[in-house]
Structure formats: structure tokens, C-alpha cells
PDB file of N, CA and C in Angstrom:
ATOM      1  N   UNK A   1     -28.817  12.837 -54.571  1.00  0.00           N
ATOM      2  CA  UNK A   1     -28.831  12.286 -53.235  1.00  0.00           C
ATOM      3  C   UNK A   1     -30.003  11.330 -53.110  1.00  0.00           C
ATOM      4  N   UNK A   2     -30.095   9.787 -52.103  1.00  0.00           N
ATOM      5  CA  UNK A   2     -30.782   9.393 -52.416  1.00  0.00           C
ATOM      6  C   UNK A   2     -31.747   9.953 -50.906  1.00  0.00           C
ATOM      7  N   UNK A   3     -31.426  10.615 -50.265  1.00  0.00           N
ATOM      8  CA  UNK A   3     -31.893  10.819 -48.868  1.00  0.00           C
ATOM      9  C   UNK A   3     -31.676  11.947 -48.146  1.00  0.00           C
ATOM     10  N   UNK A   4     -32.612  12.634 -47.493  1.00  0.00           N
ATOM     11  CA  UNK A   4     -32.108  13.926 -46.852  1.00  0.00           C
ATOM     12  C   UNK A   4     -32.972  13.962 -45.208  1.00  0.00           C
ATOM     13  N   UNK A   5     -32.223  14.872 -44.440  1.00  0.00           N
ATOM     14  CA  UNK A   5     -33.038  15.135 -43.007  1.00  0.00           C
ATOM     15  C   UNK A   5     -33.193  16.247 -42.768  1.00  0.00           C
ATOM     16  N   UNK A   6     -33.666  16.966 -41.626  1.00  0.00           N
ATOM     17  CA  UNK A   6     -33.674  18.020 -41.238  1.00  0.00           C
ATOM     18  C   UNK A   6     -32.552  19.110 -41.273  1.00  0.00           C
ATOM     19  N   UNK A   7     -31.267  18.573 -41.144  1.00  0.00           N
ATOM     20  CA  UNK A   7     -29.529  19.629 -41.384  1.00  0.00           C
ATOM     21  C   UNK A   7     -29.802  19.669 -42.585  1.00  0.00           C
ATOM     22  N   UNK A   8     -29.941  18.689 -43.583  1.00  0.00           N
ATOM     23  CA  UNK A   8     -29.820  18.691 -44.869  1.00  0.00           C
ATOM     24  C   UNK A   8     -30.703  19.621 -45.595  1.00  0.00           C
ATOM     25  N   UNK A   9     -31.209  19.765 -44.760  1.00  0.00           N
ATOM     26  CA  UNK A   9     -32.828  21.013 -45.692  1.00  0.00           C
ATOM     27  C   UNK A   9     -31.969  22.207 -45.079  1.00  0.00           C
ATOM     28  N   UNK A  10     -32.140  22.299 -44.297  1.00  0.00           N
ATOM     29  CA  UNK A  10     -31.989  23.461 -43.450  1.00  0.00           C
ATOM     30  C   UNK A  10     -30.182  24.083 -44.296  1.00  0.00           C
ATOM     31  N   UNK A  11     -29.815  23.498 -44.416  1.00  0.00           N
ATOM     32  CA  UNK A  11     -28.462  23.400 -45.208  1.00  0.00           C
ATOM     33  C   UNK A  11     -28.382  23.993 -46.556  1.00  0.00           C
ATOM     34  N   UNK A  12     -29.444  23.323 -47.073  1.00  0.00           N
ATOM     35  CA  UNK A  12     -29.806  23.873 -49.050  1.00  0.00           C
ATOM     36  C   UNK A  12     -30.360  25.278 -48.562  1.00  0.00           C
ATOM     37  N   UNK A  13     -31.776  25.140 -47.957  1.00  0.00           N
ATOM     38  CA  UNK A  13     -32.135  26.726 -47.571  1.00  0.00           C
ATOM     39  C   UNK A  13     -31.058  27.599 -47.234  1.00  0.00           C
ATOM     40  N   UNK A  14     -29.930  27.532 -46.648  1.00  0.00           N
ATOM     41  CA  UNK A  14     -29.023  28.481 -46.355  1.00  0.00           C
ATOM     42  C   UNK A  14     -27.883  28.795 -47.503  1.00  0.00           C
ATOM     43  N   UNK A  15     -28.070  27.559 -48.365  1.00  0.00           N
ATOM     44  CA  UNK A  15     -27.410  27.709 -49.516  1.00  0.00           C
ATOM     45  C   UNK A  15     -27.961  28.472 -51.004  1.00  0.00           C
ATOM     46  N   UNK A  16     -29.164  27.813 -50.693  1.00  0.00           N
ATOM     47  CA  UNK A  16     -30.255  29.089 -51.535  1.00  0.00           C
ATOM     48  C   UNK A  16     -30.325  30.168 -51.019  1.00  0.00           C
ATOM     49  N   UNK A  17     -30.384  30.748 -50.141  1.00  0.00           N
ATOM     50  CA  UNK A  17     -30.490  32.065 -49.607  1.00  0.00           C
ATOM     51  C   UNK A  17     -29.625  33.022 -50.011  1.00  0.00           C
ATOM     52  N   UNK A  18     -28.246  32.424 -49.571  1.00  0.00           N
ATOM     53  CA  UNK A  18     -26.905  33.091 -50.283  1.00  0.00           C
ATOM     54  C   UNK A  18     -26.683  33.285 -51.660  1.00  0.00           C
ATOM     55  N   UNK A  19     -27.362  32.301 -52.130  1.00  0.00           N
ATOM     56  CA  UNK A  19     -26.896  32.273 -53.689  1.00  0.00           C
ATOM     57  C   UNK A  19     -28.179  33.352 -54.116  1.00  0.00           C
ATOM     58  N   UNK A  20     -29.305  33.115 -53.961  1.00  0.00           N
ATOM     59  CA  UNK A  20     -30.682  34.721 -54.165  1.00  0.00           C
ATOM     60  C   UNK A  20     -30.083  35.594 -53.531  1.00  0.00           C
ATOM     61  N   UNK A  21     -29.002  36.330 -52.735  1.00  0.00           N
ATOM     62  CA  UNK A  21     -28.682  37.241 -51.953  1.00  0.00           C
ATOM     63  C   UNK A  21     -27.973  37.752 -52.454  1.00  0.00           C
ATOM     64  N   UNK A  22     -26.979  36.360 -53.792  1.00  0.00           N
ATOM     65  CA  UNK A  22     -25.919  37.600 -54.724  1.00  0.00           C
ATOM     66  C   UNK A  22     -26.666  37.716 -56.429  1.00  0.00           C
ATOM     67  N   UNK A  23     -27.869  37.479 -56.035  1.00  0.00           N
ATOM     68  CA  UNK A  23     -28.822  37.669 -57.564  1.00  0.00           C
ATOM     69  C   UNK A  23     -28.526  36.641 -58.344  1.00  0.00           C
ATOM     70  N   UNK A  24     -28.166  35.043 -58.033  1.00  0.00           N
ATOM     71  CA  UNK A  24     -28.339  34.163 -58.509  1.00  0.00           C
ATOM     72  C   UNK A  24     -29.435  33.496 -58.029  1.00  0.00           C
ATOM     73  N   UNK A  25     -30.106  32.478 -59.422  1.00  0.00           N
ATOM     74  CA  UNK A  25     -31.418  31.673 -59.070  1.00  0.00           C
ATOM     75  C   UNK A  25     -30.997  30.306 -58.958  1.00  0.00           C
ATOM     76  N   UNK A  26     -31.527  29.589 -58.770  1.00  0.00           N
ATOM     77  CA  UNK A  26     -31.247  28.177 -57.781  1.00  0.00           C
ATOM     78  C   UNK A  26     -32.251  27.068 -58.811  1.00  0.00           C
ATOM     79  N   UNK A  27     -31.476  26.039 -59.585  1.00  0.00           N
ATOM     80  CA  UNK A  27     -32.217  25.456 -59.766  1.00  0.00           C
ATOM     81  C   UNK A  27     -32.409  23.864 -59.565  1.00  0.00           C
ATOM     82  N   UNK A  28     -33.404  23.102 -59.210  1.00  0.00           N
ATOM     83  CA  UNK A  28     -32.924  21.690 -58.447  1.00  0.00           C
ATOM     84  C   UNK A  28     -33.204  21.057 -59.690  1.00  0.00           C
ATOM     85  N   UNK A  29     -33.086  19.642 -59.730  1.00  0.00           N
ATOM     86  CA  UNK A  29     -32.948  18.783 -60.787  1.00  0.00           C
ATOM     87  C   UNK A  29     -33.048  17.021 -60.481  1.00  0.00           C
ATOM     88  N   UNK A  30     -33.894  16.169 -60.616  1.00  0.00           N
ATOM     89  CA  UNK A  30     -33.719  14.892 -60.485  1.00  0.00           C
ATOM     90  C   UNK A  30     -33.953  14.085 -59.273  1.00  0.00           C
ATOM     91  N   UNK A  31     -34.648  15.336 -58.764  1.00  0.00           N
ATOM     92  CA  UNK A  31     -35.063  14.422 -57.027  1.00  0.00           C
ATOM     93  C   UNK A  31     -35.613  13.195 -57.071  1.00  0.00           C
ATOM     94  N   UNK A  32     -35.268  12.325 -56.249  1.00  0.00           N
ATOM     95  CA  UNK A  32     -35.302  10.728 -55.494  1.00  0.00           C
ATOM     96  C   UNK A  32     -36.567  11.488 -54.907  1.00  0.00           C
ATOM     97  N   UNK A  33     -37.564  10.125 -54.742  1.00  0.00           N
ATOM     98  CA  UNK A  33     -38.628  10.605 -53.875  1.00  0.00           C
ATOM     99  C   UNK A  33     -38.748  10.946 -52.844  1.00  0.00           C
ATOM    100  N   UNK A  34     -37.735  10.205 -51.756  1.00  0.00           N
ATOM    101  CA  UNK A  34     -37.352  10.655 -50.470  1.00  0.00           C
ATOM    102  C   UNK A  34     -37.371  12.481 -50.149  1.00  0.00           C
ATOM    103  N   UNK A  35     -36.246  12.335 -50.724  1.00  0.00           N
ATOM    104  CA  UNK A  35     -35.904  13.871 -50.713  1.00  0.00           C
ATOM    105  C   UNK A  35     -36.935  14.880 -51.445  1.00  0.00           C
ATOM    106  N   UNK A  36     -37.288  14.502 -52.014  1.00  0.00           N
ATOM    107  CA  UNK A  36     -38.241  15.462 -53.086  1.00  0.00           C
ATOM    108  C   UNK A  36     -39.705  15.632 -52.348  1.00  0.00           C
ATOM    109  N   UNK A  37     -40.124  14.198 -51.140  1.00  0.00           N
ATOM    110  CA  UNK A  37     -41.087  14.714 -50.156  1.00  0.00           C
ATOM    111  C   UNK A  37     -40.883  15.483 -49.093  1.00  0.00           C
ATOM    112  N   UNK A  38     -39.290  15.379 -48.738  1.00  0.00           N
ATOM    113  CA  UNK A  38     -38.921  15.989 -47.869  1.00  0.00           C
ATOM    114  C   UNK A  38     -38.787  17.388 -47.981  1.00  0.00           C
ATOM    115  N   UNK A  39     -38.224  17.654 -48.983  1.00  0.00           N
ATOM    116  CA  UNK A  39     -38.006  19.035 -49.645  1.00  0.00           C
ATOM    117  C   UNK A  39     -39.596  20.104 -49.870  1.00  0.00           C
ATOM    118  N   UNK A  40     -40.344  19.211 -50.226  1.00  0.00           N
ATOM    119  CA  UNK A  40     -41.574  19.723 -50.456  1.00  0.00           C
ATOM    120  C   UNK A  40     -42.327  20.244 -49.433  1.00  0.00           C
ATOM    121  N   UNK A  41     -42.769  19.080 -48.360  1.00  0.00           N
ATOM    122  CA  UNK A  41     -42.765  19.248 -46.805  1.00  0.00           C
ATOM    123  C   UNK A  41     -42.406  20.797 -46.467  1.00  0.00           C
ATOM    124  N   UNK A  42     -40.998  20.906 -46.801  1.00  0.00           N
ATOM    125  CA  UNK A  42     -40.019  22.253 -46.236  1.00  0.00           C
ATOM    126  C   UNK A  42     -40.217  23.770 -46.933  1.00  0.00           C
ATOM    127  N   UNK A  43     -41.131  23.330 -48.109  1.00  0.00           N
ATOM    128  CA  UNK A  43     -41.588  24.366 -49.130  1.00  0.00           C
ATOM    129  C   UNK A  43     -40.175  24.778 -49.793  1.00  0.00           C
ATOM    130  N   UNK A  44     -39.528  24.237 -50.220  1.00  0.00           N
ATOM    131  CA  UNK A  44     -37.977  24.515 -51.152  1.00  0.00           C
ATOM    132  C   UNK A  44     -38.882  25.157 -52.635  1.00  0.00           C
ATOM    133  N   UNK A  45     -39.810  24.494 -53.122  1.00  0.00           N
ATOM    134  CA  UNK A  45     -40.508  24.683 -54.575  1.00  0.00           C
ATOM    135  C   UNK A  45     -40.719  26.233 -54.103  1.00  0.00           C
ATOM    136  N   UNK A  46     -41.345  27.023 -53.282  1.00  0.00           N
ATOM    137  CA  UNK A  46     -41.953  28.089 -53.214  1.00  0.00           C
ATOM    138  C   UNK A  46     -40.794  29.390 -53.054  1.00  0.00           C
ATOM    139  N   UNK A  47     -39.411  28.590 -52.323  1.00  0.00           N
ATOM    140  CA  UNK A  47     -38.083  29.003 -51.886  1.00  0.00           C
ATOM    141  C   UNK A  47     -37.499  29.022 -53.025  1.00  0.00           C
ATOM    142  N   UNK A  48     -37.690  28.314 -54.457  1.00  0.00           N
ATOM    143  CA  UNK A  48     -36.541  28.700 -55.341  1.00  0.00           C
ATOM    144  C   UNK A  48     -37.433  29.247 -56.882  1.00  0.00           C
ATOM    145  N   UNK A  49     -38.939  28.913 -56.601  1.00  0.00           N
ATOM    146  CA  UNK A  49     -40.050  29.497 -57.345  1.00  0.00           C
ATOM    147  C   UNK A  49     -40.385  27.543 -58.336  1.00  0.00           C
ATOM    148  N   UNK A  50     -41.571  27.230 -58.870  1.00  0.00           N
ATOM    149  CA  UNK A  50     -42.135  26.273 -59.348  1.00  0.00           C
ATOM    150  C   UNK A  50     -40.672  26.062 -60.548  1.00  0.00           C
ATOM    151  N   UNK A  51     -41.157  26.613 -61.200  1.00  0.00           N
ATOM    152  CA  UNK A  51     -40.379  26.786 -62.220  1.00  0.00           C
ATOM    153  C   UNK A  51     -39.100  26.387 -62.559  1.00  0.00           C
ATOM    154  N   UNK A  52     -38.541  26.396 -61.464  1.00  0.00           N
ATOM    155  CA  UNK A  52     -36.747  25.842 -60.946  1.00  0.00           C
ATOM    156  C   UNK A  52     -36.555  24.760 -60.251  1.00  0.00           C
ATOM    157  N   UNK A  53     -37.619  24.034 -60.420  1.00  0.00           N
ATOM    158  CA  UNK A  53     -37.413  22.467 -59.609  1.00  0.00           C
ATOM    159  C   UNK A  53     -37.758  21.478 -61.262  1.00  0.00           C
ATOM    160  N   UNK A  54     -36.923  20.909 -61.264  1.00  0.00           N
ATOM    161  CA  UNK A  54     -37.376  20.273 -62.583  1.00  0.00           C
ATOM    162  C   UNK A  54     -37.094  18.991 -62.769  1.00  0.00           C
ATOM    163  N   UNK A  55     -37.471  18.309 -63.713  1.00  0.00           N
ATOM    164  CA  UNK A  55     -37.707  16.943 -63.703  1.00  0.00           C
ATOM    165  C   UNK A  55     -35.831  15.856 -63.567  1.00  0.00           C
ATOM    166  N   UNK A  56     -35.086  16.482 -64.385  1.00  0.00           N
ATOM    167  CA  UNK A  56     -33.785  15.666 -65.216  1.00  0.00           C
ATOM    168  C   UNK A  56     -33.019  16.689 -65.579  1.00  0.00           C
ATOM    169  N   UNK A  57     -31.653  16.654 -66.174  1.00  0.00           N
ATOM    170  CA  UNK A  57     -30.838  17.791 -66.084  1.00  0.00           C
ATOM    171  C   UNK A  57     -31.633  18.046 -67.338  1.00  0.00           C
ATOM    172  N   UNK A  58     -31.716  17.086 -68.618  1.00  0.00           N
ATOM    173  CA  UNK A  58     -32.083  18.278 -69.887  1.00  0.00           C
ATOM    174  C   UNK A  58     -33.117  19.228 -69.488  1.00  0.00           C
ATOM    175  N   UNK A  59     -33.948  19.225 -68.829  1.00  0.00           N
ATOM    176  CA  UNK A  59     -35.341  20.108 -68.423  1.00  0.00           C
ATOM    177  C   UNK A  59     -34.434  21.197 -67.539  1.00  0.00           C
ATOM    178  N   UNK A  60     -33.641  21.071 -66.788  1.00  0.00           N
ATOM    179  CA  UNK A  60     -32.838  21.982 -66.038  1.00  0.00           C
ATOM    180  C   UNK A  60     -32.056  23.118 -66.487  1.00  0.00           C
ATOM    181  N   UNK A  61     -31.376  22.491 -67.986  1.00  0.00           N
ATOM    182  CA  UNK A  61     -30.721  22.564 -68.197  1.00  0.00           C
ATOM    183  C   UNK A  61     -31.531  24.038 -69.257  1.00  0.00           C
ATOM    184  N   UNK A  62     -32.376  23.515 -69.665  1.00  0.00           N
ATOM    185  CA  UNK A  62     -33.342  24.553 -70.798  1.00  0.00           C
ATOM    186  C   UNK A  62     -33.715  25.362 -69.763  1.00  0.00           C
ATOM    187  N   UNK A  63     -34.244  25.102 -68.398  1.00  0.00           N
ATOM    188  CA  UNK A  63     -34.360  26.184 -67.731  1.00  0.00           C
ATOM    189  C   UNK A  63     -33.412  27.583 -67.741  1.00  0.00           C
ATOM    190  N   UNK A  64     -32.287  26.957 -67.467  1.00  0.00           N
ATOM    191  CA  UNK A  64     -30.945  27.666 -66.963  1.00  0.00           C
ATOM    192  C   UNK A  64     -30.527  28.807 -68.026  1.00  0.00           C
ATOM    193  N   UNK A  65     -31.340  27.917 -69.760  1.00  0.00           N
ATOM    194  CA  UNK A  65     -30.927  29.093 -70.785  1.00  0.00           C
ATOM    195  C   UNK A  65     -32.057  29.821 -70.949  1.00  0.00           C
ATOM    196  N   UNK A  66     -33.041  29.544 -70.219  1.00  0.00           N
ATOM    197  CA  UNK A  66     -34.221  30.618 -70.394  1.00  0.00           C
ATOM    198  C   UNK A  66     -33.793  32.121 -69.509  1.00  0.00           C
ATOM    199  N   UNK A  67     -33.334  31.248 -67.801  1.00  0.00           N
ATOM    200  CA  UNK A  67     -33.145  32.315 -67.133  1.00  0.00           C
ATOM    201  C   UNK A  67     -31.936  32.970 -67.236  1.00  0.00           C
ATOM    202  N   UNK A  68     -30.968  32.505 -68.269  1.00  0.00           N
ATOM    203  CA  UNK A  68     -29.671  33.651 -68.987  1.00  0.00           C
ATOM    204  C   UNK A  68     -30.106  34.643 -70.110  1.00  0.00           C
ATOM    205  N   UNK A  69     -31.178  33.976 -70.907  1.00  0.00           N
ATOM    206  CA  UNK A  69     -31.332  35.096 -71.650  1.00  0.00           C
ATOM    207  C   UNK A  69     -32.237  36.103 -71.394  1.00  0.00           C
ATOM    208  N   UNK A  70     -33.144  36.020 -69.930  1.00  0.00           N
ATOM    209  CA  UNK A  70     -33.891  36.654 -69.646  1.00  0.00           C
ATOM    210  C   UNK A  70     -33.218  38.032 -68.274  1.00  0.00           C
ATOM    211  N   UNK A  71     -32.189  37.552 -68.421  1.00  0.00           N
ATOM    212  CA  UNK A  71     -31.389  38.427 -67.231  1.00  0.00           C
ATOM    213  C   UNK A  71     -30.676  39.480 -67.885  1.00  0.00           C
ATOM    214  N   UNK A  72     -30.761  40.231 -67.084  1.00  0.00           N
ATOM    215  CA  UNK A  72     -29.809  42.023 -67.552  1.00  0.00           C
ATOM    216  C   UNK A  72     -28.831  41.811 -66.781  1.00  0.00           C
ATOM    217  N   UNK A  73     -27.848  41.984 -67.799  1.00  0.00           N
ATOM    218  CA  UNK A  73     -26.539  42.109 -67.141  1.00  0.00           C
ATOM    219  C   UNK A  73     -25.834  43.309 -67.409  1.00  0.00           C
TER     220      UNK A  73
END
């Protein structure tokens, strides 16, 4: 996205919430600066943990197999 507002935050937070509520982790990827000040502003980094906001999908993407092999299923 190249742009976000106040629904739009408020929107992901409710979408992160649900998704941590069924024991999935949330991870963002490739933020535009717009959004990525906006998001920050809103504390999303602290909402989905440092770690899960990441630069580009490959960095996302290595995330995603860290936090599969680190999960009990």
C-alpha cells in the first residue's frame, strides 16, 4: 500500500488481533514510508513484536520459517 489513515490502522489492529487470538503471528513486509510512519505512530511494531516487521518479502519470508520451526504443533 502506498498510504494509510486512521480506519486503515485501526483495521490491521483488528486484523492482528484475530489472527494472535487463533495463535497465529502476524508478519508485515515492505512498508512505503507513509504507512510505515503511520503504523509506527500507532505502535503496530510493539503489536506484532520487532521481529515481524521486516524489510522485503525475502527477510519475511526467513522470518516465517524461523517462526514454523519454532512452533509446537
Amino acid at each position: 500500500m502506498t498510504a494509510i489513515d486512521g480506519t486503515g490502522v485501526q483495521a490491521l489492529e483488528e486484523v492482528i488481533g484475530r489472527a494472535q487470538e487463533s495463535g497465529r503471528e502476524v508478519v508485515l513486509c515492505g512498508m512505503r514510508e507513509q504507512p510505515e510512519r503511520i503504523l509506527a505512530k500507532a505502535g503496530i511494531e510493539k503489536l506484532v513484536g520487532a521481529g515481524n516487521v521486516c524489510v522485503n518479502v525475502s527477510s519475511a519470508m526467513s522470518r516465517a520459517r524461523v517462526i514454523l520451526a519454532t512452533k509446537k504443533i
